[in-house]
C-alpha atoms as a PDB file:
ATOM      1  CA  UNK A   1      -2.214  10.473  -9.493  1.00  0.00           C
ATOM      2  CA  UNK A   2      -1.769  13.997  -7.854  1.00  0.00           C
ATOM      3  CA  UNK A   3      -5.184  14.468  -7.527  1.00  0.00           C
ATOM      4  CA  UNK A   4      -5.445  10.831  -5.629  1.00  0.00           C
ATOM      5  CA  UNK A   5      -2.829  11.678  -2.994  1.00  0.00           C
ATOM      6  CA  UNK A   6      -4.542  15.681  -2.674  1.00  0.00           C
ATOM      7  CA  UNK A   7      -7.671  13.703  -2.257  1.00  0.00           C
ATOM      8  CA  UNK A   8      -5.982  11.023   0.329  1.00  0.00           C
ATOM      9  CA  UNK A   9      -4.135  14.014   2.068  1.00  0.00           C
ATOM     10  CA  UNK A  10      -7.266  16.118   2.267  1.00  0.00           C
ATOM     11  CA  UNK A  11      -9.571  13.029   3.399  1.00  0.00           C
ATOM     12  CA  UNK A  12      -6.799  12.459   6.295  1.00  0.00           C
ATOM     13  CA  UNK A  13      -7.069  15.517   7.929  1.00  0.00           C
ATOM     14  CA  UNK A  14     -10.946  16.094   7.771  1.00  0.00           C
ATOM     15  CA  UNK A  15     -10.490  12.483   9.539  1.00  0.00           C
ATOM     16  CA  UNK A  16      -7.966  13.574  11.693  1.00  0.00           C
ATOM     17  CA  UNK A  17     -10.308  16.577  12.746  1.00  0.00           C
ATOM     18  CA  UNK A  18     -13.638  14.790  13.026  1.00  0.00           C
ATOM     19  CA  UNK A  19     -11.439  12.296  15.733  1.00  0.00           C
ATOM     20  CA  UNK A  20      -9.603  15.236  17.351  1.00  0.00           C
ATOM     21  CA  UNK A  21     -11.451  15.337  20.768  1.00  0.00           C
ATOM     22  CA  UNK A  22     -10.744  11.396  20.817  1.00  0.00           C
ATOM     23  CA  UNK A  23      -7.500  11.827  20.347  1.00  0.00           C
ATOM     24  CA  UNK A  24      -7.176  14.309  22.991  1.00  0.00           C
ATOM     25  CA  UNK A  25      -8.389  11.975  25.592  1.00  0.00           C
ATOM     26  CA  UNK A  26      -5.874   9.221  23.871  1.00  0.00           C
ATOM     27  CA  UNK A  27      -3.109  12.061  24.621  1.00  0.00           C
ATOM     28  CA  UNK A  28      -4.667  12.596  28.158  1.00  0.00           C
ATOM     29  CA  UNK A  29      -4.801   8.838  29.382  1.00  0.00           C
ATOM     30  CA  UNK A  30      -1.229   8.207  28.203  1.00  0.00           C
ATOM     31  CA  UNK A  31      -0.318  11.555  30.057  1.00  0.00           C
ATOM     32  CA  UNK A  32      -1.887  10.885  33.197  1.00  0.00           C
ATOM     33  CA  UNK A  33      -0.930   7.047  33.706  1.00  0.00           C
ATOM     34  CA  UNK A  34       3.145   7.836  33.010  1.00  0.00           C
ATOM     35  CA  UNK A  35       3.117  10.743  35.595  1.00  0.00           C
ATOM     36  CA  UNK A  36       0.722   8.008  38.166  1.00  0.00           C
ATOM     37  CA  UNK A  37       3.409   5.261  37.478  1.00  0.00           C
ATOM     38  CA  UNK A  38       6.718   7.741  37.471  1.00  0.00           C
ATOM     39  CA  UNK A  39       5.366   9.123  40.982  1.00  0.00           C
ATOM     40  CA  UNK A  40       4.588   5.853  42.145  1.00  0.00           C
ATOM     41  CA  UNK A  41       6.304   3.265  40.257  1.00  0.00           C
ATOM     42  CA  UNK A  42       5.627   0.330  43.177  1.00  0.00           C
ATOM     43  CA  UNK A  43       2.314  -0.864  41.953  1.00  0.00           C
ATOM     44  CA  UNK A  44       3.968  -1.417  38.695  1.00  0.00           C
ATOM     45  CA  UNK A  45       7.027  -3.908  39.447  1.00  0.00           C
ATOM     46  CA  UNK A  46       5.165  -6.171  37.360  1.00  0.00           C
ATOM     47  CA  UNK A  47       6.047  -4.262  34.271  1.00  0.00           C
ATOM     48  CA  UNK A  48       9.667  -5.472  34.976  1.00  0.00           C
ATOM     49  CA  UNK A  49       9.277  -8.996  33.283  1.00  0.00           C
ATOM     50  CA  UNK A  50       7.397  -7.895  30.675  1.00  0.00           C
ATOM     51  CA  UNK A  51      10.004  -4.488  29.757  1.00  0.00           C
ATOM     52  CA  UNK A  52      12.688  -7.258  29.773  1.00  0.00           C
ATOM     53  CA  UNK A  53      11.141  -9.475  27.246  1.00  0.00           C
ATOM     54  CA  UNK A  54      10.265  -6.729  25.081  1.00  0.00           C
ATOM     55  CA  UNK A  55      14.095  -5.086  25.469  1.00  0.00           C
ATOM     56  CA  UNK A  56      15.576  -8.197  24.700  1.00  0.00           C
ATOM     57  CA  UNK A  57      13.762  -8.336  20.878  1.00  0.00           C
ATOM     58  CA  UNK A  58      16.010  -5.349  20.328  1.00  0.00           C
ATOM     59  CA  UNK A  59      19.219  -5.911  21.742  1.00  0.00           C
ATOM     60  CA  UNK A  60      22.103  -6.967  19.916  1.00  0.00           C
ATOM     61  CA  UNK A  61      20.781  -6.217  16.707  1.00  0.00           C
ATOM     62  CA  UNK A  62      22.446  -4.145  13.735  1.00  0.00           C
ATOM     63  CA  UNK A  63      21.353  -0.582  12.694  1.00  0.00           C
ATOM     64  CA  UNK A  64      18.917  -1.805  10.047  1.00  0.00           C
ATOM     65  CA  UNK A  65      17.865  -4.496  11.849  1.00  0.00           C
ATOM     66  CA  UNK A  66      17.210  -2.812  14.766  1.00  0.00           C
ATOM     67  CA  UNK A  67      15.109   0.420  13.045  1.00  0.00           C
ATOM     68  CA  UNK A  68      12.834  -2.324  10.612  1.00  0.00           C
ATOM     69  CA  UNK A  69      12.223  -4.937  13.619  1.00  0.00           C
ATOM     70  CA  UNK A  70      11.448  -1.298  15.624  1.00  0.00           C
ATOM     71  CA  UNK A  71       9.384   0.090  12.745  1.00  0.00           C
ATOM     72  CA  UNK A  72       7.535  -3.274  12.020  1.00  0.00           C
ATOM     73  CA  UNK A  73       6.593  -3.939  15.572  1.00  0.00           C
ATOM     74  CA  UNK A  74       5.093  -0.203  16.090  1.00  0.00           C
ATOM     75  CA  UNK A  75       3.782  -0.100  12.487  1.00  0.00           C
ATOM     76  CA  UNK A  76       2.177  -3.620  13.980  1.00  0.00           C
ATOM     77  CA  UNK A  77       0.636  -2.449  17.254  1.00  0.00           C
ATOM     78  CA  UNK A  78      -0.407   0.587  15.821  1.00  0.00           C
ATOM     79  CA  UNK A  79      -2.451  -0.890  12.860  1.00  0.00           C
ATOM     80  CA  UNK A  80      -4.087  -3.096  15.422  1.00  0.00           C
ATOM     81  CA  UNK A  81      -5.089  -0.494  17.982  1.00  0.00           C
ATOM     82  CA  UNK A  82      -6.175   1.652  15.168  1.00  0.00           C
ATOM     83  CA  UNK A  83      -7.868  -0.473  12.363  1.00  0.00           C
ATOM     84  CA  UNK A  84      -8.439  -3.780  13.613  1.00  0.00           C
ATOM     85  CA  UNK A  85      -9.521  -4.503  17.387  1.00  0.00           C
ATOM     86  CA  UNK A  86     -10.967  -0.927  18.565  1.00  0.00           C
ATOM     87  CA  UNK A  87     -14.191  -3.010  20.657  1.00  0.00           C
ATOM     88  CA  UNK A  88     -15.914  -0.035  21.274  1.00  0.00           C
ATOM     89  CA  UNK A  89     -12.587   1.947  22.018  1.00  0.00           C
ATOM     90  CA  UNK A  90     -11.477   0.044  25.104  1.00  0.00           C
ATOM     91  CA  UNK A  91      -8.691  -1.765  23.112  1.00  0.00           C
ATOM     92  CA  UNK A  92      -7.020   1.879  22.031  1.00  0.00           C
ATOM     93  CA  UNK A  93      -7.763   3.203  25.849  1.00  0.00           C
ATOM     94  CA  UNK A  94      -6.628   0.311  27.671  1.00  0.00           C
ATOM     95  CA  UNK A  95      -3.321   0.410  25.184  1.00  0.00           C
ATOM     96  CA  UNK A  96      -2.570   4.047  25.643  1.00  0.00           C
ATOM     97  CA  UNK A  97      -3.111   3.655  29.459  1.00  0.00           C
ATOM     98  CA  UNK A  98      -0.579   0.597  29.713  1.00  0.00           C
ATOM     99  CA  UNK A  99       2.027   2.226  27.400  1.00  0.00           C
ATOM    100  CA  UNK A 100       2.137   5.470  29.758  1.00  0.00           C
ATOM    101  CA  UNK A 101       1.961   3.415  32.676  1.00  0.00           C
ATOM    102  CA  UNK A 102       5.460   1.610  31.032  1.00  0.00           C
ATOM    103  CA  UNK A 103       7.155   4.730  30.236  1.00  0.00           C
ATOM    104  CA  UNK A 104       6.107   6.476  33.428  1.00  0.00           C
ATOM    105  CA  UNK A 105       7.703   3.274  35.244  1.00  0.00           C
ATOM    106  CA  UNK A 106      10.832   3.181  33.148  1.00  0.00           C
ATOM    107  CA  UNK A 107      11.622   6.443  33.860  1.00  0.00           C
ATOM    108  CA  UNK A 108      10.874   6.174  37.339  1.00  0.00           C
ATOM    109  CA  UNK A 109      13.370   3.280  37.300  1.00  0.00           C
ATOM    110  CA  UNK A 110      16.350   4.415  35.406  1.00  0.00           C
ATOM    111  CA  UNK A 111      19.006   4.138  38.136  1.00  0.00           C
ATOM    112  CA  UNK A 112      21.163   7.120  38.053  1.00  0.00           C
ATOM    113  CA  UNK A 113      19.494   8.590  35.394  1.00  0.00           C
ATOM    114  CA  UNK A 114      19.051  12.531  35.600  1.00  0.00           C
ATOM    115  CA  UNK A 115      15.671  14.123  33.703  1.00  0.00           C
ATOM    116  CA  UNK A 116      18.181  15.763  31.216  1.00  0.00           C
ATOM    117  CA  UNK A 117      19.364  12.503  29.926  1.00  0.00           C
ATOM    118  CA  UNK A 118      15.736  10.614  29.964  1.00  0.00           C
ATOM    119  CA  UNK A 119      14.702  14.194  27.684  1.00  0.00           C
ATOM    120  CA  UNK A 120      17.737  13.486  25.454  1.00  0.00           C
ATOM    121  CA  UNK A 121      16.353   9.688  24.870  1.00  0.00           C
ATOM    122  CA  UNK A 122      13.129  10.707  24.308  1.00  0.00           C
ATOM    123  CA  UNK A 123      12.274  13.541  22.959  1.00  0.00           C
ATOM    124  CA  UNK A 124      14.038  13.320  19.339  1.00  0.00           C
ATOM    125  CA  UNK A 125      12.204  10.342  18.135  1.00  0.00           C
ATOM    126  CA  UNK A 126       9.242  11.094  20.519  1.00  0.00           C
ATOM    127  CA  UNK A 127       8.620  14.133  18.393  1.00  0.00           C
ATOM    128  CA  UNK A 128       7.448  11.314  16.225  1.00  0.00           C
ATOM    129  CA  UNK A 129       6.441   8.583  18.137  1.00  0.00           C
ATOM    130  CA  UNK A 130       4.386  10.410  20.472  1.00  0.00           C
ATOM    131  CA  UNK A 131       1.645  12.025  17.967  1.00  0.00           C
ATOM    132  CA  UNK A 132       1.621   8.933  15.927  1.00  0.00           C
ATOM    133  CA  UNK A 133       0.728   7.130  18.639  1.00  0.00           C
ATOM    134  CA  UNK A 134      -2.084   9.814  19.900  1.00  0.00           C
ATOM    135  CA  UNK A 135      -3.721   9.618  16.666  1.00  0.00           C
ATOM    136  CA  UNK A 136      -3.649   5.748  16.490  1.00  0.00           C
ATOM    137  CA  UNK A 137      -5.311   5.380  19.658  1.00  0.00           C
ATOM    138  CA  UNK A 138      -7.657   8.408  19.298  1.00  0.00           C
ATOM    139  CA  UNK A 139      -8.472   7.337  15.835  1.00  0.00           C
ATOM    140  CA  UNK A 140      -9.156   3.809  17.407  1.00  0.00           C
ATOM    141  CA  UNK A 141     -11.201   5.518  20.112  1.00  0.00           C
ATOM    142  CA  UNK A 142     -13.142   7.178  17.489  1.00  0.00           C
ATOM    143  CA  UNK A 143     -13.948   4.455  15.515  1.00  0.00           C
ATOM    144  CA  UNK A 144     -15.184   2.199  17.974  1.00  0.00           C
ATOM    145  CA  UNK A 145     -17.555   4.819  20.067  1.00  0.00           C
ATOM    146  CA  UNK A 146     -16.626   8.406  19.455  1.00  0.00           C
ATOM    147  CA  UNK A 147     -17.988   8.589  16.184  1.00  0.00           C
ATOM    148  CA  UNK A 148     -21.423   8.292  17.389  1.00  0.00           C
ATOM    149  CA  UNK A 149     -20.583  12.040  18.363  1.00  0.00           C
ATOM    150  CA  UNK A 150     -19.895  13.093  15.166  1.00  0.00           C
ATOM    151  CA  UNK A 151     -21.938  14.990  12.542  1.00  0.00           C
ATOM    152  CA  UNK A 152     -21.794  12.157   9.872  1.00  0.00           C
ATOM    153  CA  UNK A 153     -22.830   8.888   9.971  1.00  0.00           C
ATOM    154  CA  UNK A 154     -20.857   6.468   8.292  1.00  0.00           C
ATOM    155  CA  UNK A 155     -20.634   2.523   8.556  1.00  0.00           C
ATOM    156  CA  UNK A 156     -18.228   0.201  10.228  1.00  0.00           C
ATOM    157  CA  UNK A 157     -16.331  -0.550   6.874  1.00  0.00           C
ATOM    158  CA  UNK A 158     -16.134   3.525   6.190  1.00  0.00           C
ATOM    159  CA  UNK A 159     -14.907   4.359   9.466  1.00  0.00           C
ATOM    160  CA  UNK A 160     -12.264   1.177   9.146  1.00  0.00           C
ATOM    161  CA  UNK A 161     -11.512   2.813   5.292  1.00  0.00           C
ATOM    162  CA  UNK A 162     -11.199   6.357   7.151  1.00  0.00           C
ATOM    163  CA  UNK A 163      -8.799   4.840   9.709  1.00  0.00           C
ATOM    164  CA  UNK A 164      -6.513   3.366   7.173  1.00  0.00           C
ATOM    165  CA  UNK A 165      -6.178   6.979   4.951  1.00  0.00           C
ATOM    166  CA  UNK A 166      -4.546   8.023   8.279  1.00  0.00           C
ATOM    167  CA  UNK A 167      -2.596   5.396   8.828  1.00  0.00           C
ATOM    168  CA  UNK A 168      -0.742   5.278   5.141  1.00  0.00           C
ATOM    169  CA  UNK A 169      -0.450   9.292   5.139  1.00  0.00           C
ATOM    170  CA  UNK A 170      -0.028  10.428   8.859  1.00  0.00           C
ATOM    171  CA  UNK A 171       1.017   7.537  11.103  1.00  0.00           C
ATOM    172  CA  UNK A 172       3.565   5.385   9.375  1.00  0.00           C
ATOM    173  CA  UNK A 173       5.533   8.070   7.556  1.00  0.00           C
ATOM    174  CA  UNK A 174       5.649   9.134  11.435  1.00  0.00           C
ATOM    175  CA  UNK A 175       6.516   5.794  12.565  1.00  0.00           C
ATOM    176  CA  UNK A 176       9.183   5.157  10.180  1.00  0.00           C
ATOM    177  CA  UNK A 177      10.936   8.583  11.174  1.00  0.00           C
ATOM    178  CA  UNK A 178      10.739   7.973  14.838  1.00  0.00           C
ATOM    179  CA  UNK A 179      12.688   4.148  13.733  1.00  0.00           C
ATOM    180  CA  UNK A 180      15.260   6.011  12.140  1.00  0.00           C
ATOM    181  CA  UNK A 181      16.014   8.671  14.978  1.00  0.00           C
ATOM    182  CA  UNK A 182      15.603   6.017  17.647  1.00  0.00           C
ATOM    183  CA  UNK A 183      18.004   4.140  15.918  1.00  0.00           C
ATOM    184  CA  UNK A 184      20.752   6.557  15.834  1.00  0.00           C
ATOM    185  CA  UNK A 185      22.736   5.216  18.557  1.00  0.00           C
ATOM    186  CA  UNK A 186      22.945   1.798  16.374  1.00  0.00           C
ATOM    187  CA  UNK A 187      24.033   4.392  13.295  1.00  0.00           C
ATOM    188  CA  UNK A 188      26.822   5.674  15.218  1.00  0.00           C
ATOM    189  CA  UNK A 189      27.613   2.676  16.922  1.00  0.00           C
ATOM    190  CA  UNK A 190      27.840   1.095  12.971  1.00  0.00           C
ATOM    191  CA  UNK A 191      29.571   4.184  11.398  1.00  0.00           C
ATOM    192  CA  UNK A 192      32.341   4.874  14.031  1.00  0.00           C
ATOM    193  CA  UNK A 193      33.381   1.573  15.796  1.00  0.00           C
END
């Protein structure tokens, strides 16, 4: 058994290594489209309706409820981007360009807000979030066309096989932290009434 998960762990990171220069540009196109939607968050009033809908599947909820239904839905869109509709790696771009367009815009929205608050709701679970998400979409990225870069050849199903090694040992372990510390106003909210 310790030699499968040395194997799974090892197999990850050579993964992880051959996709690196995809998930750079993944970490690049999210990058770039927050900072063009926080500095000019007009074009993007349209995100309103659809920020709303997806805020209002959280609110309300209890602790647990909130971190699982936050974990599941990430854990969700993550698999998908990642393992299941790359096409070529538009899917993962078009996803990582969208979600940095909707953070850039939230941000650039917050009423009242100052940039040491947004960094205090951020950046503890984002620590997570953030690189999980990278490697999703550069993974995705790299199985649909960046692979052809690579040194070895391997098939559709291999590269799909490949994607999910990541996914169990890098990206949901991630994930399920980034739930938790997202979650912590729920905690507290719970724990001291």
């Amino acid at each position: 058994m310790q030699n499968v998960v040395k194997n799974l762990w090892a197999d990850s990171r050579h993964i992880v290594f051959e996709a690196r220069y995809c998930i750079l540009i993944a970490t690049i196109l999210y990058c770039g489209s927050c900072l063009v939607s926080w500095s000019y968050p007009e074009p993007f009033l349209f995100l309103n309706e659809a920020l709303k809908k997806l805020a209002a599947q959280f609110l309300g909820k209890s602790a647990t409820s909130f971190i699982l239904r936050l974990f599941i839905h990430n854990l969700i869109t993550t698999y998908f981007d990642m393992c299941v509709f790359v096409l070529f790696g538009l899917i993962p771009v078009t996803i990582a360009v969208l979600n940095g367009f909707m953070l850039g815009f939230v941000i650039a929205s917050a009423p009242g807000v100052s940039e040491s608050n947004i960094l205090s709701l951020l950046v503890p679970h984002g620590i997570f979030e953030w690189p999980a998400m990278m490697i999703a979409w550069g993974i995705g990225i790299w199985r649909g066309f960046g692979y052809r870069f690579s040194k070895t050849h391997t098939t559709y199903k291999e590269r799909w096989l490949e994607a999910n090694k990541v996914f169990i040992t890098v990206v949901i372990p991630l994930l399920f932290i980034a739930a938790i510390i997202e979650g912590r106003y729920h905690i507290v909210k719970e724990l001291f009434p």
